[in-house]
C-alpha atoms as a PDB file:
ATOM      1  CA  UNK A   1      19.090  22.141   0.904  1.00  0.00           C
ATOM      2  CA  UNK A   2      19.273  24.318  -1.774  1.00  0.00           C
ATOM      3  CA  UNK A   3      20.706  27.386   0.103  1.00  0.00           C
ATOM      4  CA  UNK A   4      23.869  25.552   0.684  1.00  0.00           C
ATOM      5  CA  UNK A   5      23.865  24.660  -3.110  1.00  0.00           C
ATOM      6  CA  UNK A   6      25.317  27.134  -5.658  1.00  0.00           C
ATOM      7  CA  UNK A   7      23.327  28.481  -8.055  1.00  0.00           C
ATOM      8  CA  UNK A   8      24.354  27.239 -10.798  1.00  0.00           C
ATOM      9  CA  UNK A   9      24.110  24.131  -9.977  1.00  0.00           C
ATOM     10  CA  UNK A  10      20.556  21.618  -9.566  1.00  0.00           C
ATOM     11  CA  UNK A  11      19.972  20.384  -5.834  1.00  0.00           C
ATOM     12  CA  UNK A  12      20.030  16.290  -5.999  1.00  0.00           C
ATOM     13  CA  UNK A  13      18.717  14.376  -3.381  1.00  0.00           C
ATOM     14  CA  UNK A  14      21.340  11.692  -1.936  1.00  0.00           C
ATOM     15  CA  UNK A  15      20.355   7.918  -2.257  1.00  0.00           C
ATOM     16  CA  UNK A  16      19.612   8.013   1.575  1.00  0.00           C
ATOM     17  CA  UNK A  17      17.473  10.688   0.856  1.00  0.00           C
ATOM     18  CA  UNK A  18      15.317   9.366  -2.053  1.00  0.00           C
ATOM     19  CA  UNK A  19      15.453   5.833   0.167  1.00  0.00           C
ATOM     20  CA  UNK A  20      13.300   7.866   2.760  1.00  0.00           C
ATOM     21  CA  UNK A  21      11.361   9.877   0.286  1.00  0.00           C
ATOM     22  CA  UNK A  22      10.244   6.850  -1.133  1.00  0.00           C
ATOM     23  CA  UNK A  23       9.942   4.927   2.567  1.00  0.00           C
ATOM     24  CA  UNK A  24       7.542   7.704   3.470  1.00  0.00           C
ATOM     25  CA  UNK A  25       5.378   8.351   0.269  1.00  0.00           C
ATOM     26  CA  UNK A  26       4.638   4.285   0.370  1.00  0.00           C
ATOM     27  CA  UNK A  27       3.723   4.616   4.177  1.00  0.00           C
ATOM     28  CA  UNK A  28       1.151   7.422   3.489  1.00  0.00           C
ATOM     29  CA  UNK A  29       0.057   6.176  -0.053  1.00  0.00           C
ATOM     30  CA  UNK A  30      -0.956   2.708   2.376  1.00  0.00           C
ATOM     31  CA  UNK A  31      -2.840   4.950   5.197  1.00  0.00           C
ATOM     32  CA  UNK A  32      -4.539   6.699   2.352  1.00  0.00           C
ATOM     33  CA  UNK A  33      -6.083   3.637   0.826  1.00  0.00           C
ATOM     34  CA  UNK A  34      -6.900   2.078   4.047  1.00  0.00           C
ATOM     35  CA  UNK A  35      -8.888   5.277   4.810  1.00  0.00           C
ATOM     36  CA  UNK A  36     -10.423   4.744   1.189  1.00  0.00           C
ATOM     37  CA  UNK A  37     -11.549   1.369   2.257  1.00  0.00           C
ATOM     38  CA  UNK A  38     -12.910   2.568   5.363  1.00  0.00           C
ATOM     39  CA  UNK A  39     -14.825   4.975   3.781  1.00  0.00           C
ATOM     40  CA  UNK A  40     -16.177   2.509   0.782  1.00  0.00           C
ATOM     41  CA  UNK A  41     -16.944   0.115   3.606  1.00  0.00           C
ATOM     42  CA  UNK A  42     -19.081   2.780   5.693  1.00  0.00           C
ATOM     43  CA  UNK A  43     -20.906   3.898   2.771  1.00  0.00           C
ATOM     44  CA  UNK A  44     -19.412   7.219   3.034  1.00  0.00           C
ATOM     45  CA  UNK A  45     -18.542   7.521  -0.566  1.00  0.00           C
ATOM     46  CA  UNK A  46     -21.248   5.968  -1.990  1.00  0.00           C
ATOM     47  CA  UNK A  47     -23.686   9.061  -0.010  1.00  0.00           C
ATOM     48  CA  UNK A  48     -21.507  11.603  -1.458  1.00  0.00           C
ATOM     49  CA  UNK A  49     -21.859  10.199  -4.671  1.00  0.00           C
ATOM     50  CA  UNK A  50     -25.817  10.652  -4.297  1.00  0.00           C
ATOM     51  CA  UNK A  51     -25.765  13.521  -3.450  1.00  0.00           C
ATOM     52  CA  UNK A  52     -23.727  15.014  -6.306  1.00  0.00           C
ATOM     53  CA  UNK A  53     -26.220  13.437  -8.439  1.00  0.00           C
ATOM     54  CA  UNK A  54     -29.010  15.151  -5.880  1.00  0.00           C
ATOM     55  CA  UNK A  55     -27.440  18.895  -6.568  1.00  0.00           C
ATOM     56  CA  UNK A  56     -26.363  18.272  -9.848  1.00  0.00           C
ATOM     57  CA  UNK A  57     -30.105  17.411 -10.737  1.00  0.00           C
ATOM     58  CA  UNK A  58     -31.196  20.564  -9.139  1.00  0.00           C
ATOM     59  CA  UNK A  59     -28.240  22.472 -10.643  1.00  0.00           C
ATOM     60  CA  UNK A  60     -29.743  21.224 -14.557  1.00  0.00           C
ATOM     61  CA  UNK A  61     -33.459  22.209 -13.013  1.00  0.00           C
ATOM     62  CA  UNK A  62     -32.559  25.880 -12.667  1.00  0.00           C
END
């Protein structure tokens, strides 16, 4: 887009453009926080979380 722009001028998005920008930030920001509930519900996160605590105990011990 912005090699067809002059430059001196900003590149704008058209409202068709920001429409789908928005569309498609809303349909990923959903996946993501499905996957975050996927993850909370198989414990995933909560193991991680243990062992940060694990290395960051062994991290204070050296």
């Amino acid at each position: 887009m912005t090699e067809f722009a002059p430059a001196w001028s900003n590149a704008r998005m058209t409202k068709a453009q920001v429409r789908k920008y928005i569309k498609d930030m809303e349909e990923a920001r959903k996946e993501a926080q499905k996957k975050l509930d996927e993850a909370e519900n198989s414990w995933e996160l909560k193991l991680e979380e243990l062992e940060i605590k694990k290395l960051e105990k062994e991290l204070d011990n050296l």
